[in-house]
PDB file of N, CA and C in Angstrom:
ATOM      1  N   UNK A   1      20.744 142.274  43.125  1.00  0.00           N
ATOM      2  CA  UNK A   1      21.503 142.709  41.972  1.00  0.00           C
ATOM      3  C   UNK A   1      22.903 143.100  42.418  1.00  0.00           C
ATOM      4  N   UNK A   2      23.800 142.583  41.731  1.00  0.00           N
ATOM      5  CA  UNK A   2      25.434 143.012  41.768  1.00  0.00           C
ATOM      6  C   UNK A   2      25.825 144.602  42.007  1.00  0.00           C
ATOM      7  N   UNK A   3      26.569 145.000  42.874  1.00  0.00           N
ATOM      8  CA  UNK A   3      27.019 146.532  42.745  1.00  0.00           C
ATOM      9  C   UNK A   3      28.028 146.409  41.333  1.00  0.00           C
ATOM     10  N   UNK A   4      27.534 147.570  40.947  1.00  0.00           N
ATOM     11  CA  UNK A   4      28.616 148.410  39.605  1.00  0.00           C
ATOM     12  C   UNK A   4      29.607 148.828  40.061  1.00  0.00           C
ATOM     13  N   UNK A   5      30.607 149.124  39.804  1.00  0.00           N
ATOM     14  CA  UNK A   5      31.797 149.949  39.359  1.00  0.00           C
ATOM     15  C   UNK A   5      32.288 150.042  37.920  1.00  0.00           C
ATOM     16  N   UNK A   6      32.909 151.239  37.626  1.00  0.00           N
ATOM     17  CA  UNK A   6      33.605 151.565  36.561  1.00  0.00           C
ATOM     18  C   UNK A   6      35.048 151.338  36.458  1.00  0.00           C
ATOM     19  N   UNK A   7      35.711 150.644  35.727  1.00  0.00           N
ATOM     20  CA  UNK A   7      36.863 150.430  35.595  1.00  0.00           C
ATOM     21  C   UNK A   7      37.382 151.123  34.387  1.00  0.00           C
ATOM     22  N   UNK A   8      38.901 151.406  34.558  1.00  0.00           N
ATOM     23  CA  UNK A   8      39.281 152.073  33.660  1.00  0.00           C
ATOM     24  C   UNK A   8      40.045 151.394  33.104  1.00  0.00           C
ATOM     25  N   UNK A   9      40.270 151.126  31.445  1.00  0.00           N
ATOM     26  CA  UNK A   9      41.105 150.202  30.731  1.00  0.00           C
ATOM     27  C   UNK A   9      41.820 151.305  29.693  1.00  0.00           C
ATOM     28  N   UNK A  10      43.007 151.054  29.715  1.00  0.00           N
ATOM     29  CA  UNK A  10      43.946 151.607  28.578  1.00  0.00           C
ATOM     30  C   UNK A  10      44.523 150.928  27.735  1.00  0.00           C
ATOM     31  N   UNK A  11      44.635 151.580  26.166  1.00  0.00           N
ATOM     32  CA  UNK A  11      44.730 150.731  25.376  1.00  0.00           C
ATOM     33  C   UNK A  11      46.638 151.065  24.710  1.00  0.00           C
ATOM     34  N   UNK A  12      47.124 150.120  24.264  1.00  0.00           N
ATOM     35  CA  UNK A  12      48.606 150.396  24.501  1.00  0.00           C
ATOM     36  C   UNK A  12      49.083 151.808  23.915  1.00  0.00           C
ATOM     37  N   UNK A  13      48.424 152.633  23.085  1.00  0.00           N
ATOM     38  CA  UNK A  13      48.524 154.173  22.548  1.00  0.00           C
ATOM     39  C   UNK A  13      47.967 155.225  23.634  1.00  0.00           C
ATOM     40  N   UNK A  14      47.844 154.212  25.086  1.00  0.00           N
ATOM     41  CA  UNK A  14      47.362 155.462  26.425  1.00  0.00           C
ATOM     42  C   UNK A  14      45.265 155.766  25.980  1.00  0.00           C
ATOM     43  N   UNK A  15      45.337 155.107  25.189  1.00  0.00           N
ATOM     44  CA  UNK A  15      44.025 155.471  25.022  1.00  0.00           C
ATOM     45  C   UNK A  15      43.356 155.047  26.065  1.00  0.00           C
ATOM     46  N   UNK A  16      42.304 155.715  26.988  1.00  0.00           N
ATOM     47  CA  UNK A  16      41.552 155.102  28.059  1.00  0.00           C
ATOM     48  C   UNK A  16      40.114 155.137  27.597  1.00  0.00           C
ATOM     49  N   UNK A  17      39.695 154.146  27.987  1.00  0.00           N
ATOM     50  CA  UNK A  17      37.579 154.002  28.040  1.00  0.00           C
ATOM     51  C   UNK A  17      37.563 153.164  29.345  1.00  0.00           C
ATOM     52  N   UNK A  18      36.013 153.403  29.429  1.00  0.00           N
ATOM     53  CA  UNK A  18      35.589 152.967  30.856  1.00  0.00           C
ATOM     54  C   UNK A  18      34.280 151.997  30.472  1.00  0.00           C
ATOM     55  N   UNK A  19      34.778 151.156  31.335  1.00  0.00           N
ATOM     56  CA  UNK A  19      33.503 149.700  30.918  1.00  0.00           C
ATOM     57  C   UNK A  19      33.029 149.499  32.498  1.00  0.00           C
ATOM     58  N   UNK A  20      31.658 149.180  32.687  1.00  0.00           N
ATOM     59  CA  UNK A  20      30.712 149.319  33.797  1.00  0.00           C
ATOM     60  C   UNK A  20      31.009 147.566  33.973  1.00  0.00           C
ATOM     61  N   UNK A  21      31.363 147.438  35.274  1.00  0.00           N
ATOM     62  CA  UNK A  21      31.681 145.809  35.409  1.00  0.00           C
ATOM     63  C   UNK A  21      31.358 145.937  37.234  1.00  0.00           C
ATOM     64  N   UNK A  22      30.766 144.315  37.896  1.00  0.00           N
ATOM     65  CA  UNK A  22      30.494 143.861  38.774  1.00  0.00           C
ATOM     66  C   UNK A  22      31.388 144.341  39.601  1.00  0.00           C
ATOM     67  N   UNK A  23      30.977 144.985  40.699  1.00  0.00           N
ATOM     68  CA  UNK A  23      31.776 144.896  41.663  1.00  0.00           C
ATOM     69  C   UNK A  23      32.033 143.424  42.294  1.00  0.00           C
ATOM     70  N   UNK A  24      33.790 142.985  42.700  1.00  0.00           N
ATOM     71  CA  UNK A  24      33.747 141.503  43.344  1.00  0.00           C
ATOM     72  C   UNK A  24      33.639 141.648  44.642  1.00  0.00           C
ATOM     73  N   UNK A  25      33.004 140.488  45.223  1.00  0.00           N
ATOM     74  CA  UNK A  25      32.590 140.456  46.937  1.00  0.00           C
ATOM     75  C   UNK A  25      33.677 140.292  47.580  1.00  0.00           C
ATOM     76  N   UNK A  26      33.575 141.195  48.458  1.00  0.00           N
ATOM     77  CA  UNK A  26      34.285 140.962  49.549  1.00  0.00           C
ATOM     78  C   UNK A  26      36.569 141.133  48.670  1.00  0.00           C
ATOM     79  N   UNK A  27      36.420 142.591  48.829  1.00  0.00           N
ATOM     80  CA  UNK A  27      37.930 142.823  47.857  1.00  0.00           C
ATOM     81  C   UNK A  27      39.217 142.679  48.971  1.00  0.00           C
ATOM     82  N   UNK A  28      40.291 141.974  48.057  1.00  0.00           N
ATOM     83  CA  UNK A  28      41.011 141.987  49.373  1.00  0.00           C
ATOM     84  C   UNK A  28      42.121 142.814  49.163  1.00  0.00           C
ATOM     85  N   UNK A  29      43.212 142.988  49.551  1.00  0.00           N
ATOM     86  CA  UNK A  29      44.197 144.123  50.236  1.00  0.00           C
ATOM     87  C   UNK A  29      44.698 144.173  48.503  1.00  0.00           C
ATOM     88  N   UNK A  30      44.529 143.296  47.658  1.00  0.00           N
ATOM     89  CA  UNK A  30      45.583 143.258  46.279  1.00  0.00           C
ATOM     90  C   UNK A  30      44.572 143.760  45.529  1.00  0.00           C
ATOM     91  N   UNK A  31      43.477 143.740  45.794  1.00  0.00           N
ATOM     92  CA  UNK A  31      42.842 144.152  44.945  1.00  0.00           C
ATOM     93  C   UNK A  31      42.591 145.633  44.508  1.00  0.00           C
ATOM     94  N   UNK A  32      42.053 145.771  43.024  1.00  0.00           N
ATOM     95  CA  UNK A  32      42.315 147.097  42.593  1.00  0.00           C
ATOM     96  C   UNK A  32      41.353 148.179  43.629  1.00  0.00           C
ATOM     97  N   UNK A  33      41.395 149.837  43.998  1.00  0.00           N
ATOM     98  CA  UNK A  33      41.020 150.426  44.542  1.00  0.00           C
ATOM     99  C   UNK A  33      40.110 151.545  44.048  1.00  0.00           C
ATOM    100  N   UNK A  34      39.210 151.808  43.905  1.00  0.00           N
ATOM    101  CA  UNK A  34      38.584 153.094  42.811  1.00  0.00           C
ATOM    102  C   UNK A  34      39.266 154.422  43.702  1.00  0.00           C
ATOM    103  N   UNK A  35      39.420 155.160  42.684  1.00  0.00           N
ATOM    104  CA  UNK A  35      40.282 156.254  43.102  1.00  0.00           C
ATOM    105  C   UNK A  35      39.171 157.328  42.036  1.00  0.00           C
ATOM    106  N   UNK A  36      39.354 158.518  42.904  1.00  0.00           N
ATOM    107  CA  UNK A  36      38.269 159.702  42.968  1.00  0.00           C
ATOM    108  C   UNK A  36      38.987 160.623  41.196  1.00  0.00           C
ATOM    109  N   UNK A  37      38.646 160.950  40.102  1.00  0.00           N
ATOM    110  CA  UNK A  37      38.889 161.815  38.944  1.00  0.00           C
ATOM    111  C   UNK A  37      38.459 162.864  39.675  1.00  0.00           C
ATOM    112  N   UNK A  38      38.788 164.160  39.112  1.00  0.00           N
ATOM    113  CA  UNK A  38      39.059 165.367  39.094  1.00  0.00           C
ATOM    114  C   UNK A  38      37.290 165.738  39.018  1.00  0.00           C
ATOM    115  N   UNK A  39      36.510 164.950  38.356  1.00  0.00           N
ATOM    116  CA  UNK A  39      34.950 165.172  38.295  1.00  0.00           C
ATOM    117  C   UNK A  39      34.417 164.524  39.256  1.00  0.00           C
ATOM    118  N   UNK A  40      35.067 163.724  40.652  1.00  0.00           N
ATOM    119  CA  UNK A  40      34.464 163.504  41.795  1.00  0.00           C
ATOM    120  C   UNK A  40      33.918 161.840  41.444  1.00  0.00           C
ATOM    121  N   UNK A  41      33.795 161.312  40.175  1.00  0.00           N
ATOM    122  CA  UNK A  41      33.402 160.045  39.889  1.00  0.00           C
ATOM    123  C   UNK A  41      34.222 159.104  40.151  1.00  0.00           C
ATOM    124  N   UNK A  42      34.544 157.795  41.157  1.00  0.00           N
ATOM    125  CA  UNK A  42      35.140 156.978  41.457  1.00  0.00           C
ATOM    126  C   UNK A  42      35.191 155.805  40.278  1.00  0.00           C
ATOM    127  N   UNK A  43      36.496 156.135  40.137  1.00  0.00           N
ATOM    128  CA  UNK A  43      36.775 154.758  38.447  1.00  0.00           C
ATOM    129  C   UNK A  43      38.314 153.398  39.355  1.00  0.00           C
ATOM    130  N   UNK A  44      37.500 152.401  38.578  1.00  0.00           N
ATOM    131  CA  UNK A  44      38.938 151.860  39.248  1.00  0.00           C
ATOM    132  C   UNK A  44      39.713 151.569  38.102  1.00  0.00           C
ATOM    133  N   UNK A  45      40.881 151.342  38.547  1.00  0.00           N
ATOM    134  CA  UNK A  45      41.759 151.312  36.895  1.00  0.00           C
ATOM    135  C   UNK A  45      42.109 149.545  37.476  1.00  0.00           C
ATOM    136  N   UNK A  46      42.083 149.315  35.767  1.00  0.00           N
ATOM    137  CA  UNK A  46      42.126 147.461  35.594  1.00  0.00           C
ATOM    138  C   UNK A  46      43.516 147.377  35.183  1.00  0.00           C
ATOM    139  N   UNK A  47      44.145 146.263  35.802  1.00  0.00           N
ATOM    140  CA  UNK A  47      45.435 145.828  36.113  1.00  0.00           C
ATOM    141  C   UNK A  47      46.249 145.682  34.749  1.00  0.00           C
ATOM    142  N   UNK A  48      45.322 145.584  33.663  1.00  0.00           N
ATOM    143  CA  UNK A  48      46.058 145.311  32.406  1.00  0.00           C
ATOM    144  C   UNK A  48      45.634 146.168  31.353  1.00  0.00           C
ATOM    145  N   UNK A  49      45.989 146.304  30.560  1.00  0.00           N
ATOM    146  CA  UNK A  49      46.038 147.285  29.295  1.00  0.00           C
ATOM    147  C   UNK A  49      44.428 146.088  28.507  1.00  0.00           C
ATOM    148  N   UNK A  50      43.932 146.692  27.691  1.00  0.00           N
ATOM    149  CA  UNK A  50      42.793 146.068  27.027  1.00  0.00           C
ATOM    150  C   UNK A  50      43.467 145.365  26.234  1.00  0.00           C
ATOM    151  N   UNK A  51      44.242 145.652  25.547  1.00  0.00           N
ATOM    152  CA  UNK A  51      45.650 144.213  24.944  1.00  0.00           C
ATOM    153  C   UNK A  51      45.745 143.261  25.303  1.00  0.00           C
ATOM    154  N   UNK A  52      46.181 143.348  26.189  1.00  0.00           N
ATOM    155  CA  UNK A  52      46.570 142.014  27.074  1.00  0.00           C
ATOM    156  C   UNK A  52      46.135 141.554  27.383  1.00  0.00           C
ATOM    157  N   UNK A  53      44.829 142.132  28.074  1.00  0.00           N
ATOM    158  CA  UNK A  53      43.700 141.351  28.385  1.00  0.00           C
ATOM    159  C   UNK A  53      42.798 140.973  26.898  1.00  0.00           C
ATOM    160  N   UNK A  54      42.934 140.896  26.030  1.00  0.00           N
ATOM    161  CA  UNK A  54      42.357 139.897  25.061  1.00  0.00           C
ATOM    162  C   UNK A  54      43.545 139.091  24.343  1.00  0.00           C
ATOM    163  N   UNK A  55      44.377 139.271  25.028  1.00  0.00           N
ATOM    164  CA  UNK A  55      45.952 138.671  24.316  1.00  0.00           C
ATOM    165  C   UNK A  55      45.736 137.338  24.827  1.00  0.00           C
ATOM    166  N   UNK A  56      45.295 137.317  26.437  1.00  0.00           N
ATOM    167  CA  UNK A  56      45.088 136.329  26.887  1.00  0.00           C
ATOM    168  C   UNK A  56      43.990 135.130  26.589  1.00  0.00           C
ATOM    169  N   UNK A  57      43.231 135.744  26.108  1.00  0.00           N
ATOM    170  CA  UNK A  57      42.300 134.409  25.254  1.00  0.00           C
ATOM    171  C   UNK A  57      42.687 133.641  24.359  1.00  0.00           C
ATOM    172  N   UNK A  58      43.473 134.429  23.420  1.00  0.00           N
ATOM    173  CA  UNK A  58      44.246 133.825  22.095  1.00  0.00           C
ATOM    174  C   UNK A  58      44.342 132.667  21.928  1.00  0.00           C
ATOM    175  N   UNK A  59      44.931 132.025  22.687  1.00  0.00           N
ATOM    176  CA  UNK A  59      45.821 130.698  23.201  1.00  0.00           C
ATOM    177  C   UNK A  59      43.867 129.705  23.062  1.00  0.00           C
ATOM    178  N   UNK A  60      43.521 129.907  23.860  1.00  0.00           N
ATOM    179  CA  UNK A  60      42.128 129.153  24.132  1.00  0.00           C
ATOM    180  C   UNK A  60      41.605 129.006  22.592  1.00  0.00           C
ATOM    181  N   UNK A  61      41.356 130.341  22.148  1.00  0.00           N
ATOM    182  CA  UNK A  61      40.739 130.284  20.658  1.00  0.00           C
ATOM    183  C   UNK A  61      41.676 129.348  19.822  1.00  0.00           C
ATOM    184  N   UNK A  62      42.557 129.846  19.880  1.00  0.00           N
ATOM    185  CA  UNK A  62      43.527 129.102  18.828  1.00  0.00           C
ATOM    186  C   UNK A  62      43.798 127.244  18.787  1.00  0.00           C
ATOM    187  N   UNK A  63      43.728 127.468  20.517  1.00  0.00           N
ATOM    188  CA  UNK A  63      43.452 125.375  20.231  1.00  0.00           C
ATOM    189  C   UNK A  63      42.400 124.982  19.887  1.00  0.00           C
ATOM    190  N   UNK A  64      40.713 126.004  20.331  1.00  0.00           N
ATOM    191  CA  UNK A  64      39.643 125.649  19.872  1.00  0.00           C
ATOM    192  C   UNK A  64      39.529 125.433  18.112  1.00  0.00           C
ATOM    193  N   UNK A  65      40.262 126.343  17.746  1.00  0.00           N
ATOM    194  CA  UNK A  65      40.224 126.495  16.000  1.00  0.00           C
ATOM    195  C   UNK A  65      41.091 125.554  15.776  1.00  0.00           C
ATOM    196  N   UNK A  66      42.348 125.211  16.283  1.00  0.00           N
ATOM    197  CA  UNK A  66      43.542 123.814  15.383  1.00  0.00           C
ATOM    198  C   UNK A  66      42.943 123.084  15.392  1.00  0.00           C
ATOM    199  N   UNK A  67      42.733 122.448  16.711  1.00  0.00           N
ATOM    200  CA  UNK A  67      41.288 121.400  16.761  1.00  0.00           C
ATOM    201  C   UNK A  67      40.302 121.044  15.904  1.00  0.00           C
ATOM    202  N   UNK A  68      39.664 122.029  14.833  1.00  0.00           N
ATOM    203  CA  UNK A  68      38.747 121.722  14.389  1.00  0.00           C
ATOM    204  C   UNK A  68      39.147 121.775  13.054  1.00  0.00           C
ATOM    205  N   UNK A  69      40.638 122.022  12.708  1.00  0.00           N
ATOM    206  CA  UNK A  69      41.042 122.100  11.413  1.00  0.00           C
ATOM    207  C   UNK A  69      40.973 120.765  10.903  1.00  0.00           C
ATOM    208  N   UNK A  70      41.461 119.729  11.747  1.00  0.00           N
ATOM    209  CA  UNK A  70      41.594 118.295  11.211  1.00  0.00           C
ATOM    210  C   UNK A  70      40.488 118.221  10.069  1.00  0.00           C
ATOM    211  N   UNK A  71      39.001 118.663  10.551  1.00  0.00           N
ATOM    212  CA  UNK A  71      38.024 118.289   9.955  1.00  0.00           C
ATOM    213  C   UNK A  71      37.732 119.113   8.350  1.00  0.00           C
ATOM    214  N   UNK A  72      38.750 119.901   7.920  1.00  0.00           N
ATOM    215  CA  UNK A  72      38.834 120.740   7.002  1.00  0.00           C
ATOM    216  C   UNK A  72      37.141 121.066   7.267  1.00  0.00           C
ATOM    217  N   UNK A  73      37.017 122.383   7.579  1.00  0.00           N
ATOM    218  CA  UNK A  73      35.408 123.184   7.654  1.00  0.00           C
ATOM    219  C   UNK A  73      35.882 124.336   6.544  1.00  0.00           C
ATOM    220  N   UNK A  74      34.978 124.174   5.768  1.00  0.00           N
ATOM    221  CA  UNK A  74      34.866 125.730   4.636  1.00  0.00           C
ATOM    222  C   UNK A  74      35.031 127.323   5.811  1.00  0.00           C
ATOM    223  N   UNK A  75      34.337 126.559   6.652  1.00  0.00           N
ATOM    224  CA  UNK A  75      33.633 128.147   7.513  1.00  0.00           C
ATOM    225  C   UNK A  75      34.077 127.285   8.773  1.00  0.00           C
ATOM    226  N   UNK A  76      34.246 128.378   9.909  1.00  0.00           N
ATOM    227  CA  UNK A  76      34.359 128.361  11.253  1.00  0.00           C
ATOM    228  C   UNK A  76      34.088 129.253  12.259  1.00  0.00           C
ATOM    229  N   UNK A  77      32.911 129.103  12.914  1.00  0.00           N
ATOM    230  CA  UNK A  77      32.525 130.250  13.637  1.00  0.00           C
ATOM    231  C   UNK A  77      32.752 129.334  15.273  1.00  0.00           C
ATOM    232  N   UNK A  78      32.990 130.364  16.322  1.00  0.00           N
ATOM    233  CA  UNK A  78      32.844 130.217  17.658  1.00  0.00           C
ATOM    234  C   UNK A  78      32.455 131.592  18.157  1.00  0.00           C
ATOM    235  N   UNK A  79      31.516 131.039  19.145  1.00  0.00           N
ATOM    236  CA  UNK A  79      31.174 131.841  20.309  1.00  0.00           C
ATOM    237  C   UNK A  79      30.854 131.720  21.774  1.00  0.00           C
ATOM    238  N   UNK A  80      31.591 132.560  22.332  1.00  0.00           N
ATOM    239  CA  UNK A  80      31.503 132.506  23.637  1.00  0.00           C
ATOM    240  C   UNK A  80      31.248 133.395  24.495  1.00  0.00           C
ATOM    241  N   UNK A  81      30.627 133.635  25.719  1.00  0.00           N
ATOM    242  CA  UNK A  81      30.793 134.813  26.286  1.00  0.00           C
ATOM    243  C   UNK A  81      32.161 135.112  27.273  1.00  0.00           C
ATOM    244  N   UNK A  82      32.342 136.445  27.522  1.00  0.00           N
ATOM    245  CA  UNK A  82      33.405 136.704  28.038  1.00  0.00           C
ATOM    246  C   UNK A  82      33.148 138.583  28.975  1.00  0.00           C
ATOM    247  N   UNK A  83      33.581 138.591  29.526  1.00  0.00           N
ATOM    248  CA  UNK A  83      33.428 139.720  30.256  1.00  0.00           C
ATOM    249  C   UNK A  83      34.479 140.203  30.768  1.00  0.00           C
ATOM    250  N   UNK A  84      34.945 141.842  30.882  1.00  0.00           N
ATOM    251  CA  UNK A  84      36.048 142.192  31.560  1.00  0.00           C
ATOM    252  C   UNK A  84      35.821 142.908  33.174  1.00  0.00           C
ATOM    253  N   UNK A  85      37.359 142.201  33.609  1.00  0.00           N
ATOM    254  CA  UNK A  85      37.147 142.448  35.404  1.00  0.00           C
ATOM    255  C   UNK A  85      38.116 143.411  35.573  1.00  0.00           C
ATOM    256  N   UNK A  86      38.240 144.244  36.660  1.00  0.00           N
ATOM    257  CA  UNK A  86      39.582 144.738  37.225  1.00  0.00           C
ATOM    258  C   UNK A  86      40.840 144.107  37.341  1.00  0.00           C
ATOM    259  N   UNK A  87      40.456 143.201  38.339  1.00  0.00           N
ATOM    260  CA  UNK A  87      41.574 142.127  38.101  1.00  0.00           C
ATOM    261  C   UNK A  87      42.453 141.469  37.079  1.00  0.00           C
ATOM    262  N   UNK A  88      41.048 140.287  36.238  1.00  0.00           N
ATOM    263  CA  UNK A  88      41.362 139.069  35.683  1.00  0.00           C
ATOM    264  C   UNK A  88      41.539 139.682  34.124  1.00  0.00           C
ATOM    265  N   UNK A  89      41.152 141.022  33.692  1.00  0.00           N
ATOM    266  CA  UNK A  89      41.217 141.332  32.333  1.00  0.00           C
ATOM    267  C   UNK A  89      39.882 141.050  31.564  1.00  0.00           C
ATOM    268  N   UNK A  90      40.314 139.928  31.143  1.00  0.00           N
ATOM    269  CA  UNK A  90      38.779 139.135  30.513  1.00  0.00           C
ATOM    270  C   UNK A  90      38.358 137.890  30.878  1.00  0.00           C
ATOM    271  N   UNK A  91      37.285 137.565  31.269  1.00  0.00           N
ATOM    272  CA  UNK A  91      37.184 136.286  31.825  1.00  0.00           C
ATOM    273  C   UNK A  91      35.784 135.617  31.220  1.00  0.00           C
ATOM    274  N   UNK A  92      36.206 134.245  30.567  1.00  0.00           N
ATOM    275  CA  UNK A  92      35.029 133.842  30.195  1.00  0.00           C
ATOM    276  C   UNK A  92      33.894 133.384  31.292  1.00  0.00           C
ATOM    277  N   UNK A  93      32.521 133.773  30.466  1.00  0.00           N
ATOM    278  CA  UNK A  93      31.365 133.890  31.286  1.00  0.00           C
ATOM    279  C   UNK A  93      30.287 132.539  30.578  1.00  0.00           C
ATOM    280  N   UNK A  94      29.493 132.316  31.438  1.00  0.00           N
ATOM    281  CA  UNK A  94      27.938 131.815  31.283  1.00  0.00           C
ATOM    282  C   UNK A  94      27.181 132.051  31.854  1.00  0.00           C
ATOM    283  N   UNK A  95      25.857 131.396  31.262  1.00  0.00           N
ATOM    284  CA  UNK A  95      24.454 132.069  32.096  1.00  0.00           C
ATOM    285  C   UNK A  95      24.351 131.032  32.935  1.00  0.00           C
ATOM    286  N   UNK A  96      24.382 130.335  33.124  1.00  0.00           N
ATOM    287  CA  UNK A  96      24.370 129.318  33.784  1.00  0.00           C
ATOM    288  C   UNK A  96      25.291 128.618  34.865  1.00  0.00           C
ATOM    289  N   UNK A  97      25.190 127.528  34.909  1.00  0.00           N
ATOM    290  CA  UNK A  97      26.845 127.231  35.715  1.00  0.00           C
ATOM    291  C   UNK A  97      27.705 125.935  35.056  1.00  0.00           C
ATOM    292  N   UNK A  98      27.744 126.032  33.791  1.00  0.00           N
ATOM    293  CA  UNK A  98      28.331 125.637  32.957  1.00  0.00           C
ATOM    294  C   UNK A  98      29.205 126.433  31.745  1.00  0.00           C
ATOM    295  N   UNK A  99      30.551 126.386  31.495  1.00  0.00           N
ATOM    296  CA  UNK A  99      31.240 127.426  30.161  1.00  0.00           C
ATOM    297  C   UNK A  99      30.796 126.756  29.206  1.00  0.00           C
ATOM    298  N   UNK A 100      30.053 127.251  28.162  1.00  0.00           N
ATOM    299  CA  UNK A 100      29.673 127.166  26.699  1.00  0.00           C
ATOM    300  C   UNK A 100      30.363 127.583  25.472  1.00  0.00           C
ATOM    301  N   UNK A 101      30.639 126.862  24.310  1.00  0.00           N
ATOM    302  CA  UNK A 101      30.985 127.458  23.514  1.00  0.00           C
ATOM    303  C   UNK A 101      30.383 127.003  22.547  1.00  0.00           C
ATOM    304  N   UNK A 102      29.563 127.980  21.339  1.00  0.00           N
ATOM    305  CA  UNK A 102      29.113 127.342  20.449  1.00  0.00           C
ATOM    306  C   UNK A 102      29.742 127.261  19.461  1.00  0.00           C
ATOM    307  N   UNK A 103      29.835 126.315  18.198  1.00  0.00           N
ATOM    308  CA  UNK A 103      30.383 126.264  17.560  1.00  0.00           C
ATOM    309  C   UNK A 103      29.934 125.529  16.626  1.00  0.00           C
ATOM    310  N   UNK A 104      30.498 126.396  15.494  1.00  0.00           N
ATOM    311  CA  UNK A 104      29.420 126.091  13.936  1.00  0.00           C
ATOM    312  C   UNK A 104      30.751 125.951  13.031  1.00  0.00           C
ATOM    313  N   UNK A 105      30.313 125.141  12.131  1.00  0.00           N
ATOM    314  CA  UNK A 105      31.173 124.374  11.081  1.00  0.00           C
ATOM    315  C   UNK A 105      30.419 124.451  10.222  1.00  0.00           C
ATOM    316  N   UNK A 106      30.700 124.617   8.574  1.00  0.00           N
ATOM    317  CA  UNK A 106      30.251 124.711   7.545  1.00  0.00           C
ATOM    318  C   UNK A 106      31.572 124.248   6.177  1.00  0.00           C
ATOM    319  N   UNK A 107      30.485 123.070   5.293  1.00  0.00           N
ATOM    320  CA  UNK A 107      31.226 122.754   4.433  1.00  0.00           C
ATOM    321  C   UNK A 107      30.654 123.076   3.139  1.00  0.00           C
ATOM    322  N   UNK A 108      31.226 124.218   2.009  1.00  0.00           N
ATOM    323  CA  UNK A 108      30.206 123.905   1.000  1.00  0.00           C
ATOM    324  C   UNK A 108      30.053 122.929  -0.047  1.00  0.00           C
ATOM    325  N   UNK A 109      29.290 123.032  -0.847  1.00  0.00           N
ATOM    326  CA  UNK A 109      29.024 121.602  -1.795  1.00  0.00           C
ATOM    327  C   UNK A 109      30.248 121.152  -2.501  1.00  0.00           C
ATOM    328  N   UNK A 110      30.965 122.218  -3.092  1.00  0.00           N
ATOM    329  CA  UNK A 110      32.169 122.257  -4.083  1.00  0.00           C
ATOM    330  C   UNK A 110      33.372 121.737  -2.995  1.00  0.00           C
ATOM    331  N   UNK A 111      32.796 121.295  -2.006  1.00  0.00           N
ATOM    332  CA  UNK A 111      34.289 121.101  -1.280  1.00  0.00           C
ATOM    333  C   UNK A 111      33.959 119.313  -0.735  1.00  0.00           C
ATOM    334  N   UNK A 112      32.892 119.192  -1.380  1.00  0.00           N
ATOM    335  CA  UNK A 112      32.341 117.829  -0.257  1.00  0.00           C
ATOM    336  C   UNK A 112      32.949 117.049  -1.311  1.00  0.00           C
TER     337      UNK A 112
END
């Protein structure tokens, strides 16, 4: 099983929460450092604001969705998994060793 760490993410109003994420193997000199709080609990703080780090998906979603406009869909759902790192912000995930995205289209009758 993966070691834990806690990372600390701030949100652009300074707001901070802490999300329980994989420690990565083997960290190198750039990488983030957990540093000791005042309650003795080692948190590491993540390189980007929680903003930004979902700012950065945008772009992905957004060609996934133009893309599928051609086909005029009533409805448009996607899903994917995604997980946040110290480093990378958010990074899409699978169970497997393939990236998945599912994706559902819906037309209703009045539109066919």
């Amino acid at each position: 099983m993966a070691e834990k760490q806690l990372v600390e993410f701030k949100l652009e109003d300074g707001t901070k929460f802490f999300v329980e994420v994989e420690k990565p193997a083997g960290q190198t000199a750039t990488s983030p450092r957990p540093v000791s709080r005042e309650n003795g609990l080692a948190v590491t703080e993540a390189s980007k604001t929680f903003e930004k780090a979902l700012e950065d998906i945008k772009p992905v979603l957004a060609t996934v969705v133009s893309k599928l406009k051609d086909i005029s869909p009533d409805e448009t759902e996607v899903k994917f998994g995604a997980k946040l790192t110290a480093n990378a912000g958010v990074v899409f995930t699978s169970l497997g060793s393939e990236l998945t995205f599912e994706i559902a289209l819906k037309w209703s009758k009045e539109s066919a």
